[in-house]
N, C-alpha and C. Protein backbone atom coordinates (compact mmCIF):
# COMPACT_ATOMS: atom_id res chain seq x y z
N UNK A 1 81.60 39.94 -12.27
CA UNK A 1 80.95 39.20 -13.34
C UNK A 1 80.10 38.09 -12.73
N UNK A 2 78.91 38.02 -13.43
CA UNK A 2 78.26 36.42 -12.71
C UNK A 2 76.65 37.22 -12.59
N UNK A 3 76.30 38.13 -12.22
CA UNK A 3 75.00 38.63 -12.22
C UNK A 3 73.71 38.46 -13.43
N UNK A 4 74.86 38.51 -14.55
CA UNK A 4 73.57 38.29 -15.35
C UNK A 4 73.52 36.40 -15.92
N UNK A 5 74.62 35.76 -15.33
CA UNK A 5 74.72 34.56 -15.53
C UNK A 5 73.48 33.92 -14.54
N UNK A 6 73.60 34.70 -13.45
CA UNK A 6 72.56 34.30 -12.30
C UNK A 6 71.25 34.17 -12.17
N UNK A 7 70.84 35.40 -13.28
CA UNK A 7 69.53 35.46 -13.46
C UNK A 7 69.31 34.59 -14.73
N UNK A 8 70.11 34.06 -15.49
CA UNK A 8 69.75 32.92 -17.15
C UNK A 8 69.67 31.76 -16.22
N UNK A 9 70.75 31.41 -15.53
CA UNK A 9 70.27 30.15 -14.75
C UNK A 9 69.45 29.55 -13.92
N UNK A 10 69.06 30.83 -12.76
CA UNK A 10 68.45 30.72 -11.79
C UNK A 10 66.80 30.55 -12.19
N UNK A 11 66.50 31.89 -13.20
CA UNK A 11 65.28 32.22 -13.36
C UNK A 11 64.97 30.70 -14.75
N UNK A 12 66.04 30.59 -15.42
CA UNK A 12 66.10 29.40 -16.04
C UNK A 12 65.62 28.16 -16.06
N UNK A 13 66.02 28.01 -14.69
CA UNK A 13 65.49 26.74 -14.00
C UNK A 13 65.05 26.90 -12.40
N UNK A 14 63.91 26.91 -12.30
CA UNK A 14 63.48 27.47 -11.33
C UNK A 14 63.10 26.42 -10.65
N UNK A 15 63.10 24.88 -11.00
CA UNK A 15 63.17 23.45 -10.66
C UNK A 15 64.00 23.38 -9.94
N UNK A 16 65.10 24.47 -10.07
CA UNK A 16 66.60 24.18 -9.38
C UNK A 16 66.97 24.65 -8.21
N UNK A 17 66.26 26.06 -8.44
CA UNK A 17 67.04 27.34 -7.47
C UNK A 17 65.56 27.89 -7.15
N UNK A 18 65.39 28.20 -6.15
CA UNK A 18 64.79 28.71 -4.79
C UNK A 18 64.91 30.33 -4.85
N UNK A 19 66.41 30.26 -4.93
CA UNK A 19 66.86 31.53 -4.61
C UNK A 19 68.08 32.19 -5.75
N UNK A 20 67.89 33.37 -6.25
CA UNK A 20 68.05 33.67 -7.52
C UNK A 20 68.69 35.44 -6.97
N UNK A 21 70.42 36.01 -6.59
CA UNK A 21 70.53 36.93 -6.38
C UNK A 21 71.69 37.36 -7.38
N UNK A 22 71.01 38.57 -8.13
CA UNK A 22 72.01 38.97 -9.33
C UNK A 22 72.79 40.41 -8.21
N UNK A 23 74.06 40.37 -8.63
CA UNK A 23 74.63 41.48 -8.12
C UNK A 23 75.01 42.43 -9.10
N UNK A 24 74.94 43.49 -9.22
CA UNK A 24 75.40 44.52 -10.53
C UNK A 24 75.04 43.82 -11.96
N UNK A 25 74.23 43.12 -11.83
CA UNK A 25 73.76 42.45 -13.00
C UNK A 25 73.79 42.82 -14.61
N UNK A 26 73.91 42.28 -15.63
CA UNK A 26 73.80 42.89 -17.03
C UNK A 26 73.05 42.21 -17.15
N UNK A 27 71.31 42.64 -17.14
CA UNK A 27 70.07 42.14 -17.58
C UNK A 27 69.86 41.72 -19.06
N UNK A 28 69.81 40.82 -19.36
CA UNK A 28 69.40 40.23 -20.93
C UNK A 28 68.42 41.47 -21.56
N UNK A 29 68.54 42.45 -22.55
CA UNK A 29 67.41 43.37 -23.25
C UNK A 29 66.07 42.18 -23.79
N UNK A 30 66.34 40.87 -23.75
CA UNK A 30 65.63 40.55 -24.31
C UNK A 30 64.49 40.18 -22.82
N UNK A 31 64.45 40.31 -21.72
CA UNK A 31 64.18 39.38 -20.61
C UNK A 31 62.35 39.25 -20.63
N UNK A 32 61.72 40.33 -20.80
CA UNK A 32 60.38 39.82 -21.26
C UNK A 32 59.89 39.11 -22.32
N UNK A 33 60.70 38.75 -23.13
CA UNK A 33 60.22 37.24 -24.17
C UNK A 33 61.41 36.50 -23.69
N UNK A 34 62.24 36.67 -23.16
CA UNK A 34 62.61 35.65 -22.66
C UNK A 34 62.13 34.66 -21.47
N UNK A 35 61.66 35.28 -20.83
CA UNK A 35 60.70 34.86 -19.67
C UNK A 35 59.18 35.18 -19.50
N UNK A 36 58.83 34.81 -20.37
CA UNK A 36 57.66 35.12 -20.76
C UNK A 36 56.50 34.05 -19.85
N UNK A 37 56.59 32.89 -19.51
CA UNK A 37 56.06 31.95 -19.11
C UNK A 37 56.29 32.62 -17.39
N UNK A 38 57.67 32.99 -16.89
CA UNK A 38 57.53 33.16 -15.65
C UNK A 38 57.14 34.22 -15.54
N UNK A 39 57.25 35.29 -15.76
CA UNK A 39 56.27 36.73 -15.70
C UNK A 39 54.74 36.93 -16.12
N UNK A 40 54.19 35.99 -16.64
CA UNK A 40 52.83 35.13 -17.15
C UNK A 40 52.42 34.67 -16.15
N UNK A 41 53.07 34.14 -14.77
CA UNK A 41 52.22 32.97 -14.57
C UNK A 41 52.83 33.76 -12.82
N UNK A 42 52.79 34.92 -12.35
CA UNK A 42 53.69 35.06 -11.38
C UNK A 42 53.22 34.41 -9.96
N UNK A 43 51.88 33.82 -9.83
CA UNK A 43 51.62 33.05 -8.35
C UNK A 43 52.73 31.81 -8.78
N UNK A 44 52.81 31.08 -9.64
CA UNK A 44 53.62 29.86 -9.77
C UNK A 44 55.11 30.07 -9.67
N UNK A 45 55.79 31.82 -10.02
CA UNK A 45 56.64 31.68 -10.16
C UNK A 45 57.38 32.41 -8.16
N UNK A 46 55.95 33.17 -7.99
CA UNK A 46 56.46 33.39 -6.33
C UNK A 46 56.34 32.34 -5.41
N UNK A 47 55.85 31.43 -5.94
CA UNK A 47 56.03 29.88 -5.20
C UNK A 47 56.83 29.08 -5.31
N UNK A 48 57.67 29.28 -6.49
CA UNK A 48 58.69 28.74 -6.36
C UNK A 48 60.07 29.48 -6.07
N UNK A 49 60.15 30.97 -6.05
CA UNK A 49 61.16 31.28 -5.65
C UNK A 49 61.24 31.70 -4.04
N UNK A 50 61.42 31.40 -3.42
CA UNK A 50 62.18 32.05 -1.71
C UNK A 50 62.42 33.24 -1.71
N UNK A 51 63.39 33.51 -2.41
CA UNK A 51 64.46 34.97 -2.60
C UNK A 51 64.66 35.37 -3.94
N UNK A 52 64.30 36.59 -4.32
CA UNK A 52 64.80 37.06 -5.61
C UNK A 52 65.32 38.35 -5.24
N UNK A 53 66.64 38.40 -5.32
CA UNK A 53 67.22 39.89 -5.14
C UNK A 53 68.27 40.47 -5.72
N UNK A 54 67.59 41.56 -5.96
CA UNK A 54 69.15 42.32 -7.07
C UNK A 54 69.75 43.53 -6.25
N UNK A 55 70.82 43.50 -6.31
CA UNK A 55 71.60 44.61 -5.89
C UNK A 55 72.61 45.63 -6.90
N UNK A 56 72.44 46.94 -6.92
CA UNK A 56 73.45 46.91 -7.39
C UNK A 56 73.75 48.74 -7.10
N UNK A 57 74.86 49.27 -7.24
CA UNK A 57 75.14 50.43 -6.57
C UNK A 57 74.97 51.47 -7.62
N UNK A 58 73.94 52.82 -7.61
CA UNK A 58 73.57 53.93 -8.06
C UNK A 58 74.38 54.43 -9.07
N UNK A 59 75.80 54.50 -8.72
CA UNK A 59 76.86 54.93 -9.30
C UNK A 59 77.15 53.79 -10.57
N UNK A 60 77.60 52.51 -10.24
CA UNK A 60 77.26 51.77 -11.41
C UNK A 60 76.57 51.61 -12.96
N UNK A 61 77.59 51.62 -14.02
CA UNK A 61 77.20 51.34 -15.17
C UNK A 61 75.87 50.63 -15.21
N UNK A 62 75.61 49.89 -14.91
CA UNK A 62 74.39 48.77 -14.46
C UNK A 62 73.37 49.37 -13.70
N UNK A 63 73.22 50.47 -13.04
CA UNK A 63 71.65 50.38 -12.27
C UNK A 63 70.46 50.73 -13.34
N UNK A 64 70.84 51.41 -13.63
CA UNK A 64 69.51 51.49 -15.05
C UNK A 64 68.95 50.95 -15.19
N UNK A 65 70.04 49.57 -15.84
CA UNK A 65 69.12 48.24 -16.20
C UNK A 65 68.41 47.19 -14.91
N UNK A 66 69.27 47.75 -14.05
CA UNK A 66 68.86 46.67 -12.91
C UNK A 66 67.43 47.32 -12.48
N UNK A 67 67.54 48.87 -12.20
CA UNK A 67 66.19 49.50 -11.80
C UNK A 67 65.20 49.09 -13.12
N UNK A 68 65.47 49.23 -13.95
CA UNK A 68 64.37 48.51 -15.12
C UNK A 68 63.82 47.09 -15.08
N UNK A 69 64.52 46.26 -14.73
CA UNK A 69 64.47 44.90 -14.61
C UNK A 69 63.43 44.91 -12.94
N UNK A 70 63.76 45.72 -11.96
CA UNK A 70 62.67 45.67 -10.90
C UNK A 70 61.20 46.33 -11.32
N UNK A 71 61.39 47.16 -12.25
CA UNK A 71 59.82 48.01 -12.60
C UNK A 71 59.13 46.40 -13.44
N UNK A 72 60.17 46.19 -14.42
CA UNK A 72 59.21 44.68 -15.29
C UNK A 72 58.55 43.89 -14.54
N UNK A 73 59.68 43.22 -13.20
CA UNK A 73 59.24 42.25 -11.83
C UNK A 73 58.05 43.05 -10.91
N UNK A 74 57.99 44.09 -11.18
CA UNK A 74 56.81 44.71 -10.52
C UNK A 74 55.55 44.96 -11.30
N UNK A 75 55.67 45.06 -12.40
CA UNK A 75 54.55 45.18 -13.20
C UNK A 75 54.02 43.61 -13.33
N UNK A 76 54.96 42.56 -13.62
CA UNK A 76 54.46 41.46 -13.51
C UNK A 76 53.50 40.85 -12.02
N UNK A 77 53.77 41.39 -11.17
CA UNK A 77 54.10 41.23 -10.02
C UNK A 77 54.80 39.72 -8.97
N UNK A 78 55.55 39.77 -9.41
CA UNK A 78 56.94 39.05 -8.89
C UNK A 78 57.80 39.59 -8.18
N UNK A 79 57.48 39.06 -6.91
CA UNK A 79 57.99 39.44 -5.75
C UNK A 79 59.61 39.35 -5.67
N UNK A 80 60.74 40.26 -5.62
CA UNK A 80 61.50 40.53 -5.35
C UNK A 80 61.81 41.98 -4.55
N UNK A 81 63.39 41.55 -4.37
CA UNK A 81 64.16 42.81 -2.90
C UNK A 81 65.19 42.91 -3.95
């Protein structure tokens, strides 16, 4: 547990955290209006992050969403691993 806490906080406050790594994450369905300003604006938001990385294992309930959540960060283009 804690992955999708990681990404409300991290990506949340990006004043805060640098570095933002969800593990097996449960991605918010809502995350493109939820973050709408940082996927909007992605030179400001790859300048402020260091590290954005999600992990999570194939077999897992969770990759779906996690592989979905990297196609959004890529279409935005927001650099994450």
């Amino acid at each position: 547990m804690g992955g999708g806490q990681a990404l409300s906080i991290g990506l949340g406050h990006l004043e805060l955290f640098s570095h933002v790594g969800a593990f097996s994450a449960a991605v918010p369905g809502n995350l493109e209006d939820r973050y709408k300003p940082l996927l909007d604006d992605p030179d400001r938001t790859n300048g402020k992050l260091t590290l954005f990385w999600l992990g999570c294992g194939r077999q897992d309930s969770l990759f779906a969403r996690g592989q979905a959540l990297s196609e959004i960060l890529t279409n935005h283009k927001i650099r994450h691993t």
